[in-house]
Protein backbone atom coordinates (compact mmCIF):
# COMPACT_ATOMS: atom_id res chain seq x y z
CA UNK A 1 -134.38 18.62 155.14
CA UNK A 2 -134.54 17.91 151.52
CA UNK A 3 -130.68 17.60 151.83
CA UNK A 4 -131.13 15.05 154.83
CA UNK A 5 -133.67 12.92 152.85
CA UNK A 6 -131.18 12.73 149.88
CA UNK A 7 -128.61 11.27 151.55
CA UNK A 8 -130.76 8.90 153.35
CA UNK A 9 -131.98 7.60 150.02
CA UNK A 10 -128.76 7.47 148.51
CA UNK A 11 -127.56 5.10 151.98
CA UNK A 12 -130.39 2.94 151.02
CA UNK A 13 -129.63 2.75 147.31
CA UNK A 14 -126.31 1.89 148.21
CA UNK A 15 -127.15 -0.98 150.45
CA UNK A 16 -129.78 -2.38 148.69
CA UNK A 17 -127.19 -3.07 145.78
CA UNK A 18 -124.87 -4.33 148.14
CA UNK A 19 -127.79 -6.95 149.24
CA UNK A 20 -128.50 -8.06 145.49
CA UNK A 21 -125.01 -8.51 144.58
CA UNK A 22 -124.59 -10.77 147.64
CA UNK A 23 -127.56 -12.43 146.82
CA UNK A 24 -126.74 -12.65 142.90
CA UNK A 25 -123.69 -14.76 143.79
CA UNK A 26 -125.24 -17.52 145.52
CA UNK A 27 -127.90 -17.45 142.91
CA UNK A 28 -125.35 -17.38 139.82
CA UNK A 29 -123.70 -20.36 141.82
CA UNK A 30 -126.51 -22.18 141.75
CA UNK A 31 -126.87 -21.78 138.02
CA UNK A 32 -123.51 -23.37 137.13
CA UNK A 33 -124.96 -26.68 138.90
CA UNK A 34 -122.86 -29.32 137.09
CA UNK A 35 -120.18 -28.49 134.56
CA UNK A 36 -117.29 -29.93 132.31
CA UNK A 37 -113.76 -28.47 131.86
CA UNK A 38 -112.69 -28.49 127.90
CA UNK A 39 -108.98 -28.92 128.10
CA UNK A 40 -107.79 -26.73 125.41
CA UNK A 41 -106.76 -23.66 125.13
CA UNK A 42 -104.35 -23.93 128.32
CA UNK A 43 -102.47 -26.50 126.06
CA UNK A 44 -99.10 -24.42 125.80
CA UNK A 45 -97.11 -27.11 124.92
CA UNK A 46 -98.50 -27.67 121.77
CA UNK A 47 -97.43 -25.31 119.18
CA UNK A 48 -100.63 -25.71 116.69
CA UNK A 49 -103.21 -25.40 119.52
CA UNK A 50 -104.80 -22.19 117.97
CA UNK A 51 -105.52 -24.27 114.97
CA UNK A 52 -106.72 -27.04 116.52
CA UNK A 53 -110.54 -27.68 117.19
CA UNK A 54 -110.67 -30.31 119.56
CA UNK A 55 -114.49 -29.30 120.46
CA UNK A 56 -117.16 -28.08 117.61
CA UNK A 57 -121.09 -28.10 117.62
CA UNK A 58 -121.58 -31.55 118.05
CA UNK A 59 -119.77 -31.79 121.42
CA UNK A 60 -121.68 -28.42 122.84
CA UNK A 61 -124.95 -30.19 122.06
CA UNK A 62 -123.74 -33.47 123.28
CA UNK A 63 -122.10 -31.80 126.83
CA UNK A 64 -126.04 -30.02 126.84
CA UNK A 65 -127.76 -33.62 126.29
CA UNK A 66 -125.43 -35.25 129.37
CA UNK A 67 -127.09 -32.40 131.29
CA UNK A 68 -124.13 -30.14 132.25
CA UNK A 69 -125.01 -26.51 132.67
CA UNK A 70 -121.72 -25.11 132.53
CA UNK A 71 -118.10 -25.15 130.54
CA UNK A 72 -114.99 -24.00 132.08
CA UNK A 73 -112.58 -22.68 129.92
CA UNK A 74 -109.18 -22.69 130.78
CA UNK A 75 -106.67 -20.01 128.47
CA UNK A 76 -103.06 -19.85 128.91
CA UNK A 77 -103.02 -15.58 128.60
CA UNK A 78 -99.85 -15.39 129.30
CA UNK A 79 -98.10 -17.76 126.66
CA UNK A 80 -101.26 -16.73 123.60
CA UNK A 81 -102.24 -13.18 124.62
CA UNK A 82 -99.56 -11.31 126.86
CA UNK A 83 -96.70 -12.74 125.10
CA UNK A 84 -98.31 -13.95 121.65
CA UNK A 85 -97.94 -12.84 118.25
CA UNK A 86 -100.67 -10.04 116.52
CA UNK A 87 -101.59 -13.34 115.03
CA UNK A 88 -101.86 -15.71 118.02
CA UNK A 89 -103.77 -13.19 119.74
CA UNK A 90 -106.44 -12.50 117.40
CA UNK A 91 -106.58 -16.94 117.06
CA UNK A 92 -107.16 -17.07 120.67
CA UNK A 93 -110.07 -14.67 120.83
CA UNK A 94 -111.74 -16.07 117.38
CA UNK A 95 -111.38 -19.63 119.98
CA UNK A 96 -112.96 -17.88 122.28
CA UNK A 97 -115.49 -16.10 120.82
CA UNK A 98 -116.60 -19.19 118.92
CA UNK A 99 -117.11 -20.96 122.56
CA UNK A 100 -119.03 -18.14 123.76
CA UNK A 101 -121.35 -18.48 120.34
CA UNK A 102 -122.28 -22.31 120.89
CA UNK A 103 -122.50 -21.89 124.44
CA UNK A 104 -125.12 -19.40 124.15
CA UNK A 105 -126.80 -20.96 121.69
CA UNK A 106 -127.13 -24.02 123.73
CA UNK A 107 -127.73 -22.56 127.00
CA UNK A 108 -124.77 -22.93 128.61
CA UNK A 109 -122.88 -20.71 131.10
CA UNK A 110 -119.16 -20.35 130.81
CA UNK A 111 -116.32 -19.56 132.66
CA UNK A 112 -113.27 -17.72 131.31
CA UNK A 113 -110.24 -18.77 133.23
CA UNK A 114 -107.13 -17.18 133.45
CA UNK A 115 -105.10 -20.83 133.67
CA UNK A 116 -101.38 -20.08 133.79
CA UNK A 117 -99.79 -16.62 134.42
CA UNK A 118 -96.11 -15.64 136.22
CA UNK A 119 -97.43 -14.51 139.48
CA UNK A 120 -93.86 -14.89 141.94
CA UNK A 121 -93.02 -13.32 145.63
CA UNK A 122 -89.84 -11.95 144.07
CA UNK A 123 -91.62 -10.08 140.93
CA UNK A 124 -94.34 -9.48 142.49
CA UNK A 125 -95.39 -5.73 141.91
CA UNK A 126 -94.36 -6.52 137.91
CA UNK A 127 -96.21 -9.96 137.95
CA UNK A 128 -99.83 -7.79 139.48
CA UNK A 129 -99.25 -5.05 137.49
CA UNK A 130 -99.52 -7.05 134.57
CA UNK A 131 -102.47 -9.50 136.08
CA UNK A 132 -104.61 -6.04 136.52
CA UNK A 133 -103.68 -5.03 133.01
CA UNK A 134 -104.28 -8.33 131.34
CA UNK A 135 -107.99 -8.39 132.95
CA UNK A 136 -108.92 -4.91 132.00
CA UNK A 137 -108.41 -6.31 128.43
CA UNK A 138 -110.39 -9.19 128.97
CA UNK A 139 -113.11 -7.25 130.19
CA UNK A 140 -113.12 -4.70 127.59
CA UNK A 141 -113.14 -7.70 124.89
CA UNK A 142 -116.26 -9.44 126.83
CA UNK A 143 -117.92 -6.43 128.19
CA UNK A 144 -121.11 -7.16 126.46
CA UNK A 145 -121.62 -10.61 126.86
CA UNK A 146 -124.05 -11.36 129.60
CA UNK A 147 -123.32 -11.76 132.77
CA UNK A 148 -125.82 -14.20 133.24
CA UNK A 149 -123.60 -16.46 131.15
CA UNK A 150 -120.28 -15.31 131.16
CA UNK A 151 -117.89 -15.52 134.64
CA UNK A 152 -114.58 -14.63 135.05
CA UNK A 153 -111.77 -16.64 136.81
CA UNK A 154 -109.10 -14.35 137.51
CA UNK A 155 -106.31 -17.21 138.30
CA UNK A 156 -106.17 -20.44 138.85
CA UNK A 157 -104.39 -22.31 141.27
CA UNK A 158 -102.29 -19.43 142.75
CA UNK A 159 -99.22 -20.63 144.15
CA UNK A 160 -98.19 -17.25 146.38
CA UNK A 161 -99.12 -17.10 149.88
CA UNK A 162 -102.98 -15.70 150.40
CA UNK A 163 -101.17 -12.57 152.22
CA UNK A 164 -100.35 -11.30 149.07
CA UNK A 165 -102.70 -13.02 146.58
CA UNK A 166 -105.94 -11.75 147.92
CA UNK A 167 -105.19 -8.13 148.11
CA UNK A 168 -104.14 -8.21 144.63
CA UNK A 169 -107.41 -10.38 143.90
CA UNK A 170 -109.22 -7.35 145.46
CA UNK A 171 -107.32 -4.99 142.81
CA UNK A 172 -108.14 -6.85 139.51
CA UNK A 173 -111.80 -7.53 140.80
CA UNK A 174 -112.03 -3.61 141.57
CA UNK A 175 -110.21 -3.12 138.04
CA UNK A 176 -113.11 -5.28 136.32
CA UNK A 177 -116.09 -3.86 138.02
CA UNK A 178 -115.43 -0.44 137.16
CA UNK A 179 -116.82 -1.25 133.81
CA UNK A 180 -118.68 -4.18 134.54
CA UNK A 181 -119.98 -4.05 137.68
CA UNK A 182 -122.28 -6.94 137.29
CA UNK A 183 -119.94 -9.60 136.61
CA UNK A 184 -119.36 -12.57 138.69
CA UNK A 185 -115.96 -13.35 139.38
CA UNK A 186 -114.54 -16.20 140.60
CA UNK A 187 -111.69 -16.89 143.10
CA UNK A 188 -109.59 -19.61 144.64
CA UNK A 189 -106.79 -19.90 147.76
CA UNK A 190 -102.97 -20.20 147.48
CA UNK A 191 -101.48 -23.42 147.42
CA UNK A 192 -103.34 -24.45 143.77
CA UNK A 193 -106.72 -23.85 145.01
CA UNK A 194 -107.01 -26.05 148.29
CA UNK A 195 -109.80 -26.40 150.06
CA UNK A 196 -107.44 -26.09 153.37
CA UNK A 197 -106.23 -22.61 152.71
CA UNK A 198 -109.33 -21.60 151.48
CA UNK A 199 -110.77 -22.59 154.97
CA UNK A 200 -108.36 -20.37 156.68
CA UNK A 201 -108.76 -17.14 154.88
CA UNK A 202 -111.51 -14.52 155.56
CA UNK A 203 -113.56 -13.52 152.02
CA UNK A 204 -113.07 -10.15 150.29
CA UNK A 205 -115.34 -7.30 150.96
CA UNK A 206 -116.54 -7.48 147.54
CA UNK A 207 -120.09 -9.22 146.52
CA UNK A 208 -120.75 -11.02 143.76
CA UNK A 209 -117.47 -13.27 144.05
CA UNK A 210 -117.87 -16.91 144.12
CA UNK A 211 -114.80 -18.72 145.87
CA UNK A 212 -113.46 -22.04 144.23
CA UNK A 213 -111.25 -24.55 145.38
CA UNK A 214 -110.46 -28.05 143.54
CA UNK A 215 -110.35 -31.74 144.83
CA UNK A 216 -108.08 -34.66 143.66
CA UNK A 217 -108.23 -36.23 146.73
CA UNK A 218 -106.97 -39.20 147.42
CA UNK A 219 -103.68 -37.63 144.95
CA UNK A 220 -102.52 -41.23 145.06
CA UNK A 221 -105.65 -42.52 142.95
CA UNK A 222 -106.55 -39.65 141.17
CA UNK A 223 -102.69 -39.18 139.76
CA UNK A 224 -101.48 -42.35 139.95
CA UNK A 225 -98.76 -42.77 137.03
CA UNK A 226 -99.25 -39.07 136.04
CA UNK A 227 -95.62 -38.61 134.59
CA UNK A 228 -95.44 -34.45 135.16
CA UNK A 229 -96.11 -35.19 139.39
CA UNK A 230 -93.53 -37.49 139.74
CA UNK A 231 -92.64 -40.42 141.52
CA UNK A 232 -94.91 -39.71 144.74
CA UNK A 233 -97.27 -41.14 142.22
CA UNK A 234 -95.50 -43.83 140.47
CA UNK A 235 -97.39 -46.73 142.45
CA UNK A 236 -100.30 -47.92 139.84
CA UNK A 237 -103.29 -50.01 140.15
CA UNK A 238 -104.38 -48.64 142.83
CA UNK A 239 -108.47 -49.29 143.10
CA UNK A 240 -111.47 -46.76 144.37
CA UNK A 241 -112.42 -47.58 146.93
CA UNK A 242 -110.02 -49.12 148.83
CA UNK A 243 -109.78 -52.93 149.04
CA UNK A 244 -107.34 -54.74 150.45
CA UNK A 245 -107.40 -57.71 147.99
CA UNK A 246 -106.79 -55.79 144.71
CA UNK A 247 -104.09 -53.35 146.54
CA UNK A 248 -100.81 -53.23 144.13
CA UNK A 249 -97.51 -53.39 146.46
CA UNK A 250 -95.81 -50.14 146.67
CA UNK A 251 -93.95 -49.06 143.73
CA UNK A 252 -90.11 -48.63 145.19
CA UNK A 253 -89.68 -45.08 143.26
CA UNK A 254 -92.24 -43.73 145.64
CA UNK A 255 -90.16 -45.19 148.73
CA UNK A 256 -89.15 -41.66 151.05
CA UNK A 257 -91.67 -39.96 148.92
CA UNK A 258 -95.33 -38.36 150.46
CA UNK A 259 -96.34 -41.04 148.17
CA UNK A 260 -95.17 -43.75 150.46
CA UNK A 261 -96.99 -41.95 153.39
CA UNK A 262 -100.29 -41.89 151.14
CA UNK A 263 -99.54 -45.32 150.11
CA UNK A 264 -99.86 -46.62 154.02
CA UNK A 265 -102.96 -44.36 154.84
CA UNK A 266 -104.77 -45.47 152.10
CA UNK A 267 -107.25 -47.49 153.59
CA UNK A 268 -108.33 -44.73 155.50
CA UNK A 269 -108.41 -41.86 152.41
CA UNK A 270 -109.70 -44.43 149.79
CA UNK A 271 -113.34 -44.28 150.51
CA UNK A 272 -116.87 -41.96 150.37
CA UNK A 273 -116.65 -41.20 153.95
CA UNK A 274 -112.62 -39.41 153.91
CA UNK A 275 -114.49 -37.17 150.50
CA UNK A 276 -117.25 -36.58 152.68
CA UNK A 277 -115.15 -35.07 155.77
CA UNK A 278 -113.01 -33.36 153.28
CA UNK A 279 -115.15 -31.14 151.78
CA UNK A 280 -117.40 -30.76 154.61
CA UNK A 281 -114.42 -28.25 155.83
CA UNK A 282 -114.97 -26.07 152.81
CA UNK A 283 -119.03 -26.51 153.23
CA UNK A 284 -118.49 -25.24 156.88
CA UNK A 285 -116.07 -22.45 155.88
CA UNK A 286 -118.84 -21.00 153.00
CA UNK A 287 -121.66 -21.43 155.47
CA UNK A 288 -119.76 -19.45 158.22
CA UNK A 289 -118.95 -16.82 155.89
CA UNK A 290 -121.77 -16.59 154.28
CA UNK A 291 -120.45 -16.87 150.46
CA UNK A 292 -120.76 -19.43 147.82
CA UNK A 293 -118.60 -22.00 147.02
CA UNK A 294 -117.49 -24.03 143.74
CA UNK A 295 -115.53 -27.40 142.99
CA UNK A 296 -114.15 -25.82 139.83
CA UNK A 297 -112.17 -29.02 139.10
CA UNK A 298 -112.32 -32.83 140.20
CA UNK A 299 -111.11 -35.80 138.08
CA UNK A 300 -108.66 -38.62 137.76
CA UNK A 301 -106.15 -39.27 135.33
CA UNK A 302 -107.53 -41.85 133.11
CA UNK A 303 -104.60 -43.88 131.68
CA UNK A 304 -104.28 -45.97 134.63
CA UNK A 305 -107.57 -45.96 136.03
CA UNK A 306 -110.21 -48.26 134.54
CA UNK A 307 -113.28 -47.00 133.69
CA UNK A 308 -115.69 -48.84 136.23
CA UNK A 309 -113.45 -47.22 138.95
CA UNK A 310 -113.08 -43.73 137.46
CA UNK A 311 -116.77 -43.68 137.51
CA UNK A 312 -117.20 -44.88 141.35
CA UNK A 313 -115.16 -42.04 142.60
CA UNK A 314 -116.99 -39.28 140.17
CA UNK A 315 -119.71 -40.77 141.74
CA UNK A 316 -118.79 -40.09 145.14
CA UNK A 317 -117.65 -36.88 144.59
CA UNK A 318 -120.37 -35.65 142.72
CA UNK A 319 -122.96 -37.08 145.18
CA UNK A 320 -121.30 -35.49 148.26
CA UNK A 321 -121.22 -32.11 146.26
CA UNK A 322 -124.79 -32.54 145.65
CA UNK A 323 -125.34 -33.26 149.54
CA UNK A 324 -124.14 -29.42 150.43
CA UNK A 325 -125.33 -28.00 147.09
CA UNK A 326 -121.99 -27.12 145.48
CA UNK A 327 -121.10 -27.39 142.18
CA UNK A 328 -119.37 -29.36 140.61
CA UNK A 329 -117.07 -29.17 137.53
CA UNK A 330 -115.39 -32.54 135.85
CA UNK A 331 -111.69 -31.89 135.01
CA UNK A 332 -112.22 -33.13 131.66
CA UNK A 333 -114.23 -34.21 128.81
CA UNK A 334 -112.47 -35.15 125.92
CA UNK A 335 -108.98 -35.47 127.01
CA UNK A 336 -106.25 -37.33 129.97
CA UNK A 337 -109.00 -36.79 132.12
CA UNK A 338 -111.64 -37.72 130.18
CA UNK A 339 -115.26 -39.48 130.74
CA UNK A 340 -115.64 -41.25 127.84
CA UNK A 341 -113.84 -44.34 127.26
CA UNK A 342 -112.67 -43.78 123.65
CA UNK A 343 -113.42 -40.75 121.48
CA UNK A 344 -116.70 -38.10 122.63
CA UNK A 345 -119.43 -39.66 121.89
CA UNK A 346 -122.22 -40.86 124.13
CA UNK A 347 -121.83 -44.18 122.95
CA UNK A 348 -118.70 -44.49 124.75
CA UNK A 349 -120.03 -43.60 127.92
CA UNK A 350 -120.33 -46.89 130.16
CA UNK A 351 -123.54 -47.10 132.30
CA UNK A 352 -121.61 -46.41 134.96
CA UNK A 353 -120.43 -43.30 133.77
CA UNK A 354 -123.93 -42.00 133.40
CA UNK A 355 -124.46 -42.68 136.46
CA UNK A 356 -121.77 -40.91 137.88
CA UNK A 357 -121.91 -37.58 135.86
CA UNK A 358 -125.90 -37.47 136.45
CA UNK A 359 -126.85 -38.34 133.11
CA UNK A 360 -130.43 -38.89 133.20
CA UNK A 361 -131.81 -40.07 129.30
């Protein structure tokens, strides 16, 4: 009997956790409410970006005085960590560490993202192997920091097909919570996070995971003249929303491109209602499943884009986000991406741009 009782108890125990975990994700979710992305520390390009401090206290407390509750973080592993110098590698966590610092001291929550990493079809069991290994260092490093403020993003945008990305997500969540069993993780689909795939896959059996997915949508505003896409998105000029009087002709480079396809349906994606359809697919997919869901990135590249326009499609992102109570995170503060119109400062925010990121004096 006593035997019997035991193992009824420990059944209990056992689902009971299971319940709060689910529950702790959806209420960790909510907690991230609206956030900024610091473009950083994913900057492998540039050789002195360990040295660099493109953020210091006065941009925490300004991104806590705009009213954002959360930074995303994104780190290039890989190029600093994995494959960096004794040197490089104690830079990048000093980086880190001082992030963590100001974000706790001004109350905001961070994700840690794992931004670039070799993860192929052909290298596959070499390219998980060292995914798994790179996170159990990350842990280990973090493993005291609270997980009331600190979330882990184990890739982003994987490019692999879901049938092998997700069972290897499973792994390096399983490979975190064995020491940190509390931690909220985060997870996108294949195909760099899109809400499309994401619709289409069933979640993991494991709680506590928040699933992410990122919107650029229209990709013919939001990257128009973005020199690393190509010349899909060589047409510039073109206005949000769509308006036939201020359309620019087609640029001929993006002639037999999907650009010239996007080009011709553009008065049917360039509006509030095509963002609203959009991610109602991901709001159905989370509420069917039963999980919580996270725009971890939206944006437009700001060179071409002026500032009145930028703001009226942040606007109608963020306000049909708000409608299904996901958050939101702007792709990025202070650099191609960014809100401001000149350097970070809130002085350089136009009124329009307060309105759009929520900014409420």
């Amino acid at each position: 009997m006593k035997r019997i009782l035991i193992v009824i108890l420990l059944v209990l125990y056992v689902q009971f956790n299971v319940f709060a975990q689910k529950d702790r994700s959806f209420d960790r979710n909510r907690q991230l409410s609206r956030g900024i992305n610091i473009s950083w520390l994913e900057n492998y390009w540039n050789p002195k970006v360990l040295q660099s401090k493109p953020i210091n206290y006065k941009d925490f407390e300004l991104i806590r005085k705009l009213g954002f509750k959360t930074i995303r973080l994104p780190v290039d592993f890989e190029k600093f960590y994995v494959n960096g110098s004794e040197a490089e590698r104690a830079a990048l966590m000093t980086n880190i560490e001082d992030v963590i610092s100001n974000c706790r001291q001004f109350r905001l929550h961070l994700i840690l993202v794992n931004h670039y990493g070799t993860l192929k079809k052909e290298t596959y069991l070499r390219d998980s192997g060292r995914l798994i290994q790179l996170w159990g260092v990350i842990e280990k490093k973090f493993r005291k920091i609270s997980t009331e403020n600190l979330y882990f993003e184990i890739l982003n945008e994987p490019t692999i097909s879901d049938t092998l990305w997700l069972p290897l997500a499973g792994k390096v969540i399983a490979a975190i919570r064995k020491y940190s069993p509390d931690r909220t993780i985060i997870i996108g689909a294949s195909n760099y996070n899109s809400i499309y795939e994401l619709s289409r896959i069933k979640p993991l059996s494991a709680k506590n995971v928040i699933y992410t997915f990122h919107f650029y949508e229209p990709f013919i505003f939001t990257h128009q003249g973005a020199e690393w896409v190509g010349k899909q998105v060589s047409t510039k000029g073109i206005p949000f929303p769509y308006t036939a009087g201020t359309m620019p002709p087609i640029n001929p480079l993006a002639l037999g491109t999907a650009g010239e396809k996007n080009y011709n349906n553009y008065k049917n994606e360039g509006k509030q209602g095509a963002i609203s359809d959009k991610l109602q697919i991901v709001a159905s997919w989370a509420l069917k499943n039963h999980v919580p869901v996270l725009c971890g990135e939206y944006g437009a590249y700001r060179r071409y884009v002026p500032d009145h326009e930028l703001a009226k499609y942040l606007l109608a992102v963020r306000s049909e986000l708000d409608a299904r109570k996901i958050p939101g995170i702007i792709w990025d503060y202070n650099q191609n991406f960014s809100i401001f119109n000149q350097s970070a400062d809130i002085n350089n925010l136009s009124s329009q741009m307060k309105k759009a990121i929520g900014y409420m004096p």
